[in-house]
N, C-alpha and C. Protein backbone atom coordinates (compact mmCIF):
# COMPACT_ATOMS: atom_id res chain seq x y z
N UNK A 1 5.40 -38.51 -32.51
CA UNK A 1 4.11 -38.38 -31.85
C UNK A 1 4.28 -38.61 -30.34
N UNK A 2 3.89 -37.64 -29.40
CA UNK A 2 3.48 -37.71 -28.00
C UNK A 2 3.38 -39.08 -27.56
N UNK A 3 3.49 -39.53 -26.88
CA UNK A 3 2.53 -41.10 -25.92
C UNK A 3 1.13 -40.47 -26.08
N UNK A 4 1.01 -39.45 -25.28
CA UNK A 4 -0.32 -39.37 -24.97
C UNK A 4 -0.88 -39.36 -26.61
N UNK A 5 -0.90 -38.46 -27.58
CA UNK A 5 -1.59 -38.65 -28.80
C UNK A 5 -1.61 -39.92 -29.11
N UNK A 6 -0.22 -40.73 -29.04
CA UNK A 6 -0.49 -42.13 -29.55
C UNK A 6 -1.44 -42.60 -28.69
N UNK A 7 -1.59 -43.17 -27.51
CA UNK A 7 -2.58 -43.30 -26.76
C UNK A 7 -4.38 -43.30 -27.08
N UNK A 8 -4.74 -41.58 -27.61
CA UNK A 8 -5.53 -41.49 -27.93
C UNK A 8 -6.32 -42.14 -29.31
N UNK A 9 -4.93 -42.10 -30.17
CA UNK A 9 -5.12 -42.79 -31.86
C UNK A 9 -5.51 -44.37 -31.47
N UNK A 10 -4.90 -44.91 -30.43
CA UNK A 10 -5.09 -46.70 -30.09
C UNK A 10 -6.27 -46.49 -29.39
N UNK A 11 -6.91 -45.56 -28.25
CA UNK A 11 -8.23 -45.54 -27.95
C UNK A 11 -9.01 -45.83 -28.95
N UNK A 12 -8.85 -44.43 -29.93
CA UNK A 12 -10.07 -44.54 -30.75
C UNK A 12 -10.28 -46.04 -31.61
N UNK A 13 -9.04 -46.15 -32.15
CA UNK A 13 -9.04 -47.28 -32.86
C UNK A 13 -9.75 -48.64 -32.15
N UNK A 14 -9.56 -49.10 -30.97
CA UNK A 14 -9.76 -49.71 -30.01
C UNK A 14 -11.43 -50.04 -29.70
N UNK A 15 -12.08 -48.38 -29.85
CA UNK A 15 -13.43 -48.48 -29.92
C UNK A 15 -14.38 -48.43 -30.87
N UNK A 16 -13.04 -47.82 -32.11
CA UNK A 16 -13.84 -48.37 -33.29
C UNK A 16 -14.06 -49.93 -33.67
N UNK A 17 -13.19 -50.37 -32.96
CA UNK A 17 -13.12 -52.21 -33.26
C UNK A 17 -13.43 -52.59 -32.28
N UNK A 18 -14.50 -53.07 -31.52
CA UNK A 18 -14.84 -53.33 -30.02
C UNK A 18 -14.20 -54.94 -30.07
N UNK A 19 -14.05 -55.76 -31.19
CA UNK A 19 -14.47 -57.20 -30.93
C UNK A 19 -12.91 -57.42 -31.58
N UNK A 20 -11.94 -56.43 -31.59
CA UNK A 20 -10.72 -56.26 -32.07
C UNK A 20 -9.46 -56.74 -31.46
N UNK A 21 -9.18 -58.16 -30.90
CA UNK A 21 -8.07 -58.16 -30.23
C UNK A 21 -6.45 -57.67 -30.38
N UNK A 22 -6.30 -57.25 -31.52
CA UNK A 22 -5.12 -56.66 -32.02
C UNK A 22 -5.32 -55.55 -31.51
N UNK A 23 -5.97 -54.42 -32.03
CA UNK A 23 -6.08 -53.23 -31.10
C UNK A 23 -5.73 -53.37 -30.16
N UNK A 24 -6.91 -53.57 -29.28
CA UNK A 24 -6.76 -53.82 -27.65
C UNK A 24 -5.42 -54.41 -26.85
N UNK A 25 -4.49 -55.18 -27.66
CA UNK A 25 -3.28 -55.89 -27.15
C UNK A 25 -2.63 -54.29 -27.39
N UNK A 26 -2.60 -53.34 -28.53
CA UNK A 26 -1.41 -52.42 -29.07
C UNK A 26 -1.87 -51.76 -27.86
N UNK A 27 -2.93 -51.40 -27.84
CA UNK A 27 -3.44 -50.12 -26.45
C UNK A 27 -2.88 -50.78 -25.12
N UNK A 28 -2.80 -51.82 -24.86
CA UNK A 28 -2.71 -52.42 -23.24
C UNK A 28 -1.31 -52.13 -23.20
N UNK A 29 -0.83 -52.72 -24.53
CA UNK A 29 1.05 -52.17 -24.04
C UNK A 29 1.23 -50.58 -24.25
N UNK A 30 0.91 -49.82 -25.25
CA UNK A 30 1.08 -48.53 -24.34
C UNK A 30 0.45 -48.01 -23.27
N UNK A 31 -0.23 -48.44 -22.97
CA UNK A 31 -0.92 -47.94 -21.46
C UNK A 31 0.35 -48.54 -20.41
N UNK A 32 0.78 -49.28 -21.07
CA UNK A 32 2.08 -50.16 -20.25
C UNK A 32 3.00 -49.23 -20.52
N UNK A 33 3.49 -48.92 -21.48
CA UNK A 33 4.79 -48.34 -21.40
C UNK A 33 4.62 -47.02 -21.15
N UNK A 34 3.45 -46.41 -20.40
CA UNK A 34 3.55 -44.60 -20.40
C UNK A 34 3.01 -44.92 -18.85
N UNK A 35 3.39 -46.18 -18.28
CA UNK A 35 3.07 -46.25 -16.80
C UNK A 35 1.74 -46.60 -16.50
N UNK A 36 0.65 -46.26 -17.03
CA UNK A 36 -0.78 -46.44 -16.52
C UNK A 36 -0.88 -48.15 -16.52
N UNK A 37 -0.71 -48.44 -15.61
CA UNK A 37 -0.13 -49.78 -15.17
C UNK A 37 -2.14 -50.32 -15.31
N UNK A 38 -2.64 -49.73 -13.95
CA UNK A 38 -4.53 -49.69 -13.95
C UNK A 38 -5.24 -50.11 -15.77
N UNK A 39 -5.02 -49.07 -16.20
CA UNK A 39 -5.90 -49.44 -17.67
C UNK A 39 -5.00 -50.16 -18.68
N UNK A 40 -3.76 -50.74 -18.32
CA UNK A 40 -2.96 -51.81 -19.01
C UNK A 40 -4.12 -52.80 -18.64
N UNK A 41 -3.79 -53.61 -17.54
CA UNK A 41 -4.59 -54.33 -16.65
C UNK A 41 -5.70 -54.65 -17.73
N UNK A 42 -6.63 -53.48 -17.37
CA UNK A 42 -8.39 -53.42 -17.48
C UNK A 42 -8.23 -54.12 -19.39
N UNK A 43 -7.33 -53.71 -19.76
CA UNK A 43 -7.79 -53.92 -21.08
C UNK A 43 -6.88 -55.04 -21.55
N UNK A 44 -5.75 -55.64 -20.76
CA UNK A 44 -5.86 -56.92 -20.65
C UNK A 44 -6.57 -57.84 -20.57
N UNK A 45 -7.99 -57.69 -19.32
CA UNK A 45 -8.81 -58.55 -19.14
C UNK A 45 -9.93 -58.66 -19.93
N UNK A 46 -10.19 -57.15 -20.59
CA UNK A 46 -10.89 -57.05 -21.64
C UNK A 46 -10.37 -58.29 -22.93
N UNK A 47 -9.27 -58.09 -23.22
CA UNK A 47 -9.02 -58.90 -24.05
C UNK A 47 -9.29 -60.91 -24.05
N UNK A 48 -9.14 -61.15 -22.43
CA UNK A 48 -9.66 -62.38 -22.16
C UNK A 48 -10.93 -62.63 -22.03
N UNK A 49 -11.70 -61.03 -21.92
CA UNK A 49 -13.37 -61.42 -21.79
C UNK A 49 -13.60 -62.24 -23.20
N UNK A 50 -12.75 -61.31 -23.92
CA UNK A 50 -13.20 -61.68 -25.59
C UNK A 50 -12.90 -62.83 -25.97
N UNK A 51 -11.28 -63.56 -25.31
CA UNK A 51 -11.16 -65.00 -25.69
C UNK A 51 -10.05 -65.12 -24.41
N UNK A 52 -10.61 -65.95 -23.40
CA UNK A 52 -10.21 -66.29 -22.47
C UNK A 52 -8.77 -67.31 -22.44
N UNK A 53 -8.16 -67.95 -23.89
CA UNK A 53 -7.36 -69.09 -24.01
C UNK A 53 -6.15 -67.65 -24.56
N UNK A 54 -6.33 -66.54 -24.68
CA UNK A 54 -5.66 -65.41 -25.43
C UNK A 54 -3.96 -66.05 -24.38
N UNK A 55 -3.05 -66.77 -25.37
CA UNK A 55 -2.12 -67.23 -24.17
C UNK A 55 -0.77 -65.74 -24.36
N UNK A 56 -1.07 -64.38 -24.75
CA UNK A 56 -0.17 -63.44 -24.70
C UNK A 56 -0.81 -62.38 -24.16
N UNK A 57 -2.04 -62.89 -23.94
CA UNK A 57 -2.91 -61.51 -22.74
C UNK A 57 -2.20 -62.12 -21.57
N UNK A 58 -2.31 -63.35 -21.44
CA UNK A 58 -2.07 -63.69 -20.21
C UNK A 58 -1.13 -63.84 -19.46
N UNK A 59 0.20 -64.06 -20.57
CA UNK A 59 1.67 -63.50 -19.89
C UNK A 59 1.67 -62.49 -19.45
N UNK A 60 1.10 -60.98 -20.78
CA UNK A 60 1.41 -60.06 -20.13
C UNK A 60 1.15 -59.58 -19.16
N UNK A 61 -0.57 -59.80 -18.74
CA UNK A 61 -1.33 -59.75 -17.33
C UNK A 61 -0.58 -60.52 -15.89
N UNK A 62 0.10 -61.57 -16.47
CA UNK A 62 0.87 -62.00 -15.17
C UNK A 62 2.22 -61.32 -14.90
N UNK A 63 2.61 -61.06 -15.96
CA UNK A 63 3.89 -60.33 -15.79
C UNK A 63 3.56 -59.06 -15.12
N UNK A 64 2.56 -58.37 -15.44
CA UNK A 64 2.23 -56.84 -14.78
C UNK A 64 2.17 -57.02 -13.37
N UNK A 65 1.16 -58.16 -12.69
CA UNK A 65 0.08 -58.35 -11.73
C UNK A 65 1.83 -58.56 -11.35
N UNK A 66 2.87 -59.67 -11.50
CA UNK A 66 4.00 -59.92 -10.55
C UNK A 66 4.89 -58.75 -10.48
N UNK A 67 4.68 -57.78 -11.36
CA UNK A 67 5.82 -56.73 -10.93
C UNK A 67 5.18 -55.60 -9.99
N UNK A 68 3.61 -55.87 -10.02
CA UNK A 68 3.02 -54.65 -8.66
C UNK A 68 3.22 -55.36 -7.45
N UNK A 69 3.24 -56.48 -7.37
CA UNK A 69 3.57 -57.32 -6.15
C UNK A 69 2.24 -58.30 -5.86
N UNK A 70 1.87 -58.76 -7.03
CA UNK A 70 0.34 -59.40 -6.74
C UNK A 70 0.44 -60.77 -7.19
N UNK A 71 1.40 -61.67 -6.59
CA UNK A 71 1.61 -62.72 -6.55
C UNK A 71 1.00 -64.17 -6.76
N UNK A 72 -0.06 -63.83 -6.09
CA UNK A 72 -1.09 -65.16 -6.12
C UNK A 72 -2.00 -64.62 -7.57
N UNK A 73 -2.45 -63.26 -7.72
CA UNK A 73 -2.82 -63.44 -9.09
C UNK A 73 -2.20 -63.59 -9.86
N UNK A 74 -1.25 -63.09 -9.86
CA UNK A 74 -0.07 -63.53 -11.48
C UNK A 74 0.37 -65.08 -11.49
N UNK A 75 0.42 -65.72 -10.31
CA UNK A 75 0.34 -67.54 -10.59
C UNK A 75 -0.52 -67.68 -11.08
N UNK A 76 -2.00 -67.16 -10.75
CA UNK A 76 -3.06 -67.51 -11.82
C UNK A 76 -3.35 -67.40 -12.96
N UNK A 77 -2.32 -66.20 -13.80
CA UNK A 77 -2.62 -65.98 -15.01
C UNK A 77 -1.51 -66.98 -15.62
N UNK A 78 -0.60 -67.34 -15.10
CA UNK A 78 0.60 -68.36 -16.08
C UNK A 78 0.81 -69.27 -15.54
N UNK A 79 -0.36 -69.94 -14.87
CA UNK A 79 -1.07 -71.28 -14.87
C UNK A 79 -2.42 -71.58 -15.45
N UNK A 80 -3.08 -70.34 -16.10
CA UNK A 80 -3.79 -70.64 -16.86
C UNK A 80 -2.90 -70.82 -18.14
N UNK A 81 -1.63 -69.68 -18.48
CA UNK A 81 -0.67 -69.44 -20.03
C UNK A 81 -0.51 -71.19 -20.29
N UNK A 82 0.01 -71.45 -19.17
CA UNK A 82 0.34 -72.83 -19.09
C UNK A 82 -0.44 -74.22 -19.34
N UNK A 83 -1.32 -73.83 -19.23
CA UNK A 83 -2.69 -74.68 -19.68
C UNK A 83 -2.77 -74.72 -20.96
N UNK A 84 -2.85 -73.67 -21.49
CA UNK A 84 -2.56 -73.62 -23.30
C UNK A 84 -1.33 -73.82 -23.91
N UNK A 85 -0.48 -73.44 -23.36
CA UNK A 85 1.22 -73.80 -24.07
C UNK A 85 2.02 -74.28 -22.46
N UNK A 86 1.74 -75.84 -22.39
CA UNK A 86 2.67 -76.14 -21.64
C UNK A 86 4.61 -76.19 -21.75
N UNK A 87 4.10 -75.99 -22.93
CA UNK A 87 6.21 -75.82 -23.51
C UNK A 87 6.65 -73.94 -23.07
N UNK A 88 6.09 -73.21 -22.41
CA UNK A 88 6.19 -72.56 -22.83
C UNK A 88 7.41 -72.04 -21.67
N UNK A 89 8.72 -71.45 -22.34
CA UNK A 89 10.02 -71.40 -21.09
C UNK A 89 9.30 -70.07 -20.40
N UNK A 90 8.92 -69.19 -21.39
CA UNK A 90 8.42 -67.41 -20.69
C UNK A 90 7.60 -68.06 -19.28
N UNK A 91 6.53 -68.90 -19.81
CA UNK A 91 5.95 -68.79 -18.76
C UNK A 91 6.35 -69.62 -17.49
N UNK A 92 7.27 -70.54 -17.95
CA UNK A 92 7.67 -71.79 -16.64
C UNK A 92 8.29 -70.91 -15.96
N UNK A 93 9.12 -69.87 -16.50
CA UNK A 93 10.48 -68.96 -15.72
C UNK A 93 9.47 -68.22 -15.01
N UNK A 94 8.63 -67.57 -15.28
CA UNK A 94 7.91 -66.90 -14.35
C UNK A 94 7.24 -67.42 -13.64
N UNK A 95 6.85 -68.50 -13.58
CA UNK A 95 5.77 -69.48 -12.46
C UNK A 95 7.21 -69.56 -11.41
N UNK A 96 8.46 -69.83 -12.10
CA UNK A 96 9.66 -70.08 -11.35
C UNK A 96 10.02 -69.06 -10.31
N UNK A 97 10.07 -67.83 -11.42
CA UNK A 97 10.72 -66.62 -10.65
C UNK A 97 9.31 -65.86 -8.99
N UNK A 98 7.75 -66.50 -9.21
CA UNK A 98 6.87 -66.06 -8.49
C UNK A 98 6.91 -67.35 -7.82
N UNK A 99 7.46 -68.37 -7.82
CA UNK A 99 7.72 -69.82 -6.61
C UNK A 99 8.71 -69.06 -5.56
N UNK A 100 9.80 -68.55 -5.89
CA UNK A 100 11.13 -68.57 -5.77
C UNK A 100 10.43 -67.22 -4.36
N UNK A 101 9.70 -66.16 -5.04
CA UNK A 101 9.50 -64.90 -3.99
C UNK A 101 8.63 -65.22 -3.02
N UNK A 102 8.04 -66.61 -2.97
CA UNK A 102 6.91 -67.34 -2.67
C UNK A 102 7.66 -67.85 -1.23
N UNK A 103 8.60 -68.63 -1.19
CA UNK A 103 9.67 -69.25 -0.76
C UNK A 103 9.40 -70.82 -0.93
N UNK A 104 8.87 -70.86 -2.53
CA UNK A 104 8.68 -72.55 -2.24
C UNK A 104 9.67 -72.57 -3.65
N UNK A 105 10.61 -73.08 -2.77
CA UNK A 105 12.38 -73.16 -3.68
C UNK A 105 12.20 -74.76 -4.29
N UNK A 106 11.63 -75.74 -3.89
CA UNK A 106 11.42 -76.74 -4.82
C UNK A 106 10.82 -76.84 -5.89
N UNK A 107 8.97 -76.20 -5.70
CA UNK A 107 8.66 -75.75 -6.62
C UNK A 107 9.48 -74.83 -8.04
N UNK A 108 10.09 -73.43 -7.41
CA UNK A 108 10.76 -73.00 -8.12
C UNK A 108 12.29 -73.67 -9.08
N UNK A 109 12.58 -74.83 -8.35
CA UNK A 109 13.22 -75.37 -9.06
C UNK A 109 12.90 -76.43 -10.04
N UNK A 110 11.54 -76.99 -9.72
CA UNK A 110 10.97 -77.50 -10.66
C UNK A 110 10.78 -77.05 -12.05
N UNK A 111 10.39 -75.60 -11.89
CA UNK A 111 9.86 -74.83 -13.00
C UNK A 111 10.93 -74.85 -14.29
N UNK A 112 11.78 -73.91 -13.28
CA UNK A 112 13.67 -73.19 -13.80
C UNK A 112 13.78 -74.50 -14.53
N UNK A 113 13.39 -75.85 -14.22
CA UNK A 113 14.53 -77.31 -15.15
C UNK A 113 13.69 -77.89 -16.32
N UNK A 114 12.20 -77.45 -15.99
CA UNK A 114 11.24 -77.55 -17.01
C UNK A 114 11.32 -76.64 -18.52
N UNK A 115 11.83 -75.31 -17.53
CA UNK A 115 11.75 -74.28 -18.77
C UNK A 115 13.26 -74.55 -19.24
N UNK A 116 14.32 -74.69 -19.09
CA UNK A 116 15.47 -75.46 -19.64
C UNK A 116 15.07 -76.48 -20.28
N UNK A 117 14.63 -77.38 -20.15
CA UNK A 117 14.47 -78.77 -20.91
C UNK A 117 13.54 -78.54 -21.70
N UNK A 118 12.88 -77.46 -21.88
CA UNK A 118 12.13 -77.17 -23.06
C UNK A 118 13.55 -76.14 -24.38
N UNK A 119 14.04 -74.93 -23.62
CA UNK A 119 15.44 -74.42 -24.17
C UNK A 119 16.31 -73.97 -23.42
N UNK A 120 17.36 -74.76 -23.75
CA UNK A 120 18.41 -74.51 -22.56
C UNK A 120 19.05 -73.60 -22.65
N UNK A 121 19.44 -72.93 -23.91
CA UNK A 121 20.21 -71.55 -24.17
C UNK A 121 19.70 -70.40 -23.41
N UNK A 122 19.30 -70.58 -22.22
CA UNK A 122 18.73 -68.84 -21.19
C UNK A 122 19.79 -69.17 -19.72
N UNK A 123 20.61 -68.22 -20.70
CA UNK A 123 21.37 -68.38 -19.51
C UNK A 123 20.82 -67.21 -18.12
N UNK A 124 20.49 -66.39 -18.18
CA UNK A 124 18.96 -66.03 -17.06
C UNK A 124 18.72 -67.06 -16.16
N UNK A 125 17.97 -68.16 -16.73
CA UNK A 125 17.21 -68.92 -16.45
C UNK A 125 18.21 -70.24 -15.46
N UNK A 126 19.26 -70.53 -15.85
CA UNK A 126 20.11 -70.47 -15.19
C UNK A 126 20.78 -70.49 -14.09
N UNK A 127 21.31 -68.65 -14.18
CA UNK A 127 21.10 -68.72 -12.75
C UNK A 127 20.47 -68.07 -11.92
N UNK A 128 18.68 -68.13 -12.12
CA UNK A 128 17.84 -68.19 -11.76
C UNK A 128 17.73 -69.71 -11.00
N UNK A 129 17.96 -70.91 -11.43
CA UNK A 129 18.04 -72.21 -10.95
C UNK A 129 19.25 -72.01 -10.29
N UNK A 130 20.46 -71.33 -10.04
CA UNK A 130 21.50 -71.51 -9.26
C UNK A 130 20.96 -70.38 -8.04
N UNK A 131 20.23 -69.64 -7.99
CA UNK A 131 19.96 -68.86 -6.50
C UNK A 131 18.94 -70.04 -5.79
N UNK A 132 18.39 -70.56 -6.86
CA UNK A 132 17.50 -71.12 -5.86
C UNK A 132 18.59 -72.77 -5.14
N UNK A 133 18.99 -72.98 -5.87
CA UNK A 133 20.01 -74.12 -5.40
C UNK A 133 20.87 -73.59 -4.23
N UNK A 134 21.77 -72.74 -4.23
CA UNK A 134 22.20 -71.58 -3.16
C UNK A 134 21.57 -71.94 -2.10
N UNK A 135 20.29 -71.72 -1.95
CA UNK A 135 19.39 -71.48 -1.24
C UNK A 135 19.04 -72.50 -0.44
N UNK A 136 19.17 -73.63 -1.36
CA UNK A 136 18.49 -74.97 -0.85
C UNK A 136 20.02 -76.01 -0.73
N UNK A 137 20.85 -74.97 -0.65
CA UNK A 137 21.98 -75.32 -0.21
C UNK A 137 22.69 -76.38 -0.71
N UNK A 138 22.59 -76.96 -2.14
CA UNK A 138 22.97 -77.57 -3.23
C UNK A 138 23.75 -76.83 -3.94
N UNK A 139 25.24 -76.88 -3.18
CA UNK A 139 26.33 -75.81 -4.19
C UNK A 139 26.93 -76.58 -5.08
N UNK A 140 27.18 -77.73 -5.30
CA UNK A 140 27.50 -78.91 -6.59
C UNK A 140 26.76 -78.51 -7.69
N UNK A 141 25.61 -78.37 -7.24
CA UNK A 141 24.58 -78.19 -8.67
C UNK A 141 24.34 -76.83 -8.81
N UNK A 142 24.34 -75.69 -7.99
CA UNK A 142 24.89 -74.55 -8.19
C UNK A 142 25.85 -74.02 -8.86
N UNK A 143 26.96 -75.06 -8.84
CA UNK A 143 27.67 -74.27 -9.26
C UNK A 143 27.94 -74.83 -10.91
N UNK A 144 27.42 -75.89 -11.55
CA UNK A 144 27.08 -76.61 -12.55
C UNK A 144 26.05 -75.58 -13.35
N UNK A 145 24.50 -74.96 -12.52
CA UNK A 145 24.21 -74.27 -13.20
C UNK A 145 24.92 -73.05 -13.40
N UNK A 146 25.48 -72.29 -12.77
CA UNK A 146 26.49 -71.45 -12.95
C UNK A 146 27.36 -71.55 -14.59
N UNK A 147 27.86 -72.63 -14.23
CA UNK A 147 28.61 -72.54 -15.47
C UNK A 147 28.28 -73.26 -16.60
N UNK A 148 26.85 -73.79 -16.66
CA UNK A 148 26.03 -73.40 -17.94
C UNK A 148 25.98 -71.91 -18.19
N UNK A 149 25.27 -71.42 -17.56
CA UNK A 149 24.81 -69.91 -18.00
C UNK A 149 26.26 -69.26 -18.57
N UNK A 150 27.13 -69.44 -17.87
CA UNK A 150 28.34 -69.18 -18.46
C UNK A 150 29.03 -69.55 -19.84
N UNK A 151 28.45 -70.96 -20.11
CA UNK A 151 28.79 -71.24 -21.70
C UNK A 151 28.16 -70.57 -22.45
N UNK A 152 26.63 -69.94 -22.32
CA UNK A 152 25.64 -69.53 -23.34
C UNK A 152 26.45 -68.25 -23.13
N UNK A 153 26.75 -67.31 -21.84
CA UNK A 153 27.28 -66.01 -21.79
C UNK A 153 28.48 -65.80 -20.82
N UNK A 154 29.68 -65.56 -21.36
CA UNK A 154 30.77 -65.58 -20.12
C UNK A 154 30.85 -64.08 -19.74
N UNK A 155 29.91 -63.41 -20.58
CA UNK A 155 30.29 -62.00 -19.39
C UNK A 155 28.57 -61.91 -18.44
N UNK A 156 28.23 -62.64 -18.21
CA UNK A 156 27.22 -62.34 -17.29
C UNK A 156 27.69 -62.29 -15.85
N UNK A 157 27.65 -61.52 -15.30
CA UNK A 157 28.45 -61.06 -14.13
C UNK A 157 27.65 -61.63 -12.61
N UNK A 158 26.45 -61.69 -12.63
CA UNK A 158 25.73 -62.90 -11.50
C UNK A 158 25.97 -63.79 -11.78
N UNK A 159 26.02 -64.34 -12.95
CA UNK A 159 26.12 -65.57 -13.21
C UNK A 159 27.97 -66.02 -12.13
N UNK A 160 28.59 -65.28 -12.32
CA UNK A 160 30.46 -64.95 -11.78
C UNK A 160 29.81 -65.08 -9.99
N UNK A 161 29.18 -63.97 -10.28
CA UNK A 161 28.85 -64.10 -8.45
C UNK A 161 28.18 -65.10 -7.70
N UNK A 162 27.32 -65.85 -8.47
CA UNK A 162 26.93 -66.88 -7.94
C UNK A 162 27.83 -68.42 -7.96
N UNK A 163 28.37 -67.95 -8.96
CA UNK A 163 29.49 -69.47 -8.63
C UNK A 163 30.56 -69.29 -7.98
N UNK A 164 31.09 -68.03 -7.57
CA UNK A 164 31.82 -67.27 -6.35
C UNK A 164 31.43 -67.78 -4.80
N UNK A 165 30.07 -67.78 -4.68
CA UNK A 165 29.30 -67.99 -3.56
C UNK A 165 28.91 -69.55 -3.77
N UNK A 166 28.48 -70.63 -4.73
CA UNK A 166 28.45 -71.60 -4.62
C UNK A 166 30.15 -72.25 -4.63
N UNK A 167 31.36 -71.75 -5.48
CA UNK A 167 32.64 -72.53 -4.65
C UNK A 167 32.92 -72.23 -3.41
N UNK A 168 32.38 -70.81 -3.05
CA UNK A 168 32.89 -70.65 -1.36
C UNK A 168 32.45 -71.77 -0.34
N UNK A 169 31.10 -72.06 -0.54
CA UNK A 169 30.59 -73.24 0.23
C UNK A 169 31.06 -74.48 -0.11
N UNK A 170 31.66 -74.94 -1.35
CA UNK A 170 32.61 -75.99 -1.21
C UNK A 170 33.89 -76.19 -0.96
N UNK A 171 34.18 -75.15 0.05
CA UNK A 171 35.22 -75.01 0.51
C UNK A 171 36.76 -74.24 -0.77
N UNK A 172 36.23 -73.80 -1.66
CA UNK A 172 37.39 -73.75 -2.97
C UNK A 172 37.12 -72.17 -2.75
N UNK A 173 38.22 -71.58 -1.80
CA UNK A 173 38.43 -70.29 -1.84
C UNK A 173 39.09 -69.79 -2.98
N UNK A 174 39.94 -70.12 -3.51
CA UNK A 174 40.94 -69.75 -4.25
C UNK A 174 40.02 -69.24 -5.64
N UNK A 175 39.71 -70.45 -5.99
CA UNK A 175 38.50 -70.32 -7.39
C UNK A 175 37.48 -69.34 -6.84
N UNK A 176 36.87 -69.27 -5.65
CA UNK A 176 35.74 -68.46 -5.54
C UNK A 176 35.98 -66.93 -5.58
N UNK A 177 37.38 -66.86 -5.14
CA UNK A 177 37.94 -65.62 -5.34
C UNK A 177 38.09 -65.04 -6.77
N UNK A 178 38.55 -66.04 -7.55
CA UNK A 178 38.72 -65.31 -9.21
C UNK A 178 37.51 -65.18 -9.69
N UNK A 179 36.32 -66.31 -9.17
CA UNK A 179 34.79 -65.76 -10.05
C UNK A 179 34.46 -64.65 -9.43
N UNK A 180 34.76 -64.11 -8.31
CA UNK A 180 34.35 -62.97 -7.29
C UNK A 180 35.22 -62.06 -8.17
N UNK A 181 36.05 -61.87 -8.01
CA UNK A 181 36.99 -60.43 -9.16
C UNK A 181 36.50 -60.58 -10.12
N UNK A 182 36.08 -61.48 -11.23
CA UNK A 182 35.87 -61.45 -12.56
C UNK A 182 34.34 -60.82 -12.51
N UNK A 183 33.63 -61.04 -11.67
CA UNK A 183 31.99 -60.29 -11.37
C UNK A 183 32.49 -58.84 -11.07
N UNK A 184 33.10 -58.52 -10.29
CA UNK A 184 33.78 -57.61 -10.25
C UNK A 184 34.10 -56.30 -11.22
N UNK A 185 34.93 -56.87 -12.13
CA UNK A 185 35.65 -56.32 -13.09
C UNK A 185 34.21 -56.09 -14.08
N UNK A 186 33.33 -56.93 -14.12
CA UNK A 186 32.06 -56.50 -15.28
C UNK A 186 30.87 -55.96 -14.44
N UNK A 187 31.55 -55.44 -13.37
CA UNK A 187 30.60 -54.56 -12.53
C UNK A 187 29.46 -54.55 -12.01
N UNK A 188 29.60 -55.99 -11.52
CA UNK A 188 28.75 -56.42 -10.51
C UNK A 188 28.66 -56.39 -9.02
N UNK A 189 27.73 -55.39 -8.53
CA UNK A 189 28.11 -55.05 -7.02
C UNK A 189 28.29 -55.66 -6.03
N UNK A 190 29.13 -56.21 -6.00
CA UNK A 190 29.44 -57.63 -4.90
C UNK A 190 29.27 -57.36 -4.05
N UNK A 191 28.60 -57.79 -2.63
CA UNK A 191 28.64 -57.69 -1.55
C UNK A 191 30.02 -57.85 -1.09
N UNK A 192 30.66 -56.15 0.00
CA UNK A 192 31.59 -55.94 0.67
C UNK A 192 31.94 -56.94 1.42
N UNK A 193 30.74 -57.58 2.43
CA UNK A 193 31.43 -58.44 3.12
C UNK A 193 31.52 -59.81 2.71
N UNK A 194 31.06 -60.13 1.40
CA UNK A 194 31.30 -61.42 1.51
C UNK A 194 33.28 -61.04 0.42
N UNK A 195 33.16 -59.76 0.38
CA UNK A 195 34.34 -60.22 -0.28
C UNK A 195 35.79 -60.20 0.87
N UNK A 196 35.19 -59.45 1.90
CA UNK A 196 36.01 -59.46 3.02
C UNK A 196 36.46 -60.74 3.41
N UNK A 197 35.04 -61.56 3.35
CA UNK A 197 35.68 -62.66 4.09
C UNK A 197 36.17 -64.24 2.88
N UNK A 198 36.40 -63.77 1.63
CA UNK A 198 36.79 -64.44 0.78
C UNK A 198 38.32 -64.22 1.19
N UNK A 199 39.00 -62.97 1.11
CA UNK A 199 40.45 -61.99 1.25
C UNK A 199 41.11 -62.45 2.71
N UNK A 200 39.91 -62.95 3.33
CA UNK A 200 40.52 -63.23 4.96
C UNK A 200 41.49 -64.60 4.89
């Protein structure tokens, strides 16, 4: 079946059940996945008119609102998620990952150690907490998260590049060089010049 026919079959269905939150969630994600980003949205919020605590309208609504670039609303929707499921890693990582574009790197590191200490197996999440450490210029603990993410997955290839770039700053060329080739080799686009000046 088409998108678009499917589309139309979850409309109808949708308005045959006005007070239907199952519907309305199936319709919002294909309206999501055939791009119509607008009536994803609309019938997201539809779904919170109906029950405002809905804590998987509201990921998905924040997740949408942060990938159009709408920042301050999507903190609002997974700080409300968060209000209802404070355990929740989906949503700490994203309060994390919209701190982090924010530039409030403490905040964002708050999040990243919250949503770990709820499950630590994301190695993502990770080194998601090692850019922001990078950043805040904590390459000890950079490079620690690094090689967590690395126990849960040793071919994650940022995960290689970022502990490349957190040993370079502790002075350990030698090592920063083999995590730099090994990112490398699993085809991770390393920046030319930082590999120039690893080789120097």
């Amino acid at each position: 079946m088409e998108m678009e026919e499917v589309l139309k079959v979850l409309e109808k269905e949708a308005a045959e059940n006005p007070r239907s939150i199952f519907a309305r969630h199936r319709l919002a994600l294909a309206y999501w996945r055939a791009g119509k980003l607008d009536q994803a949205k609309e019938t997201l919020k539809e779904i919170l008119r109906l029950d405002p605590h809905n804590f998987e309208a509201l990921t998905n609504l924040g997740t949408l609102l942060a990938q159009e670039g709408q920042l301050e609303e999507a903190r609002k929707a997974f700080s409300l998620a968060l209000k209802i499921y404070p355990a929740s890693p989906e949503a700490l990582t994203n309060m994390g990952l919209i701190s982090f574009q924010l530039g409030e790197l403490e905040e964002a590191e708050r999040y990243y150690r919250q949503a770990l200490e709820v499950k630590a197996d994301l190695p993502a999440v990770w080194v998601n907490l090692s850019t922001v450490l990078i950043a805040r210029e904590s390459y000890p603990e950079a490079e620690e998260a690094c090689r967590q993410a690395l126990s849960y997955d040793p071919q994650f290839a940022l995960a290689w590049n970022n502990l490349a770039v957190a040993l370079y700053y502790q002075d350990r060329r030698e090592e920063a060089r083999e995590a730099l080739s090994r990112a490398k080799s699993l085809g991770y686009p390393v920046n030319p010049e930082f590999e120039k000046l690893l080789a120097s």
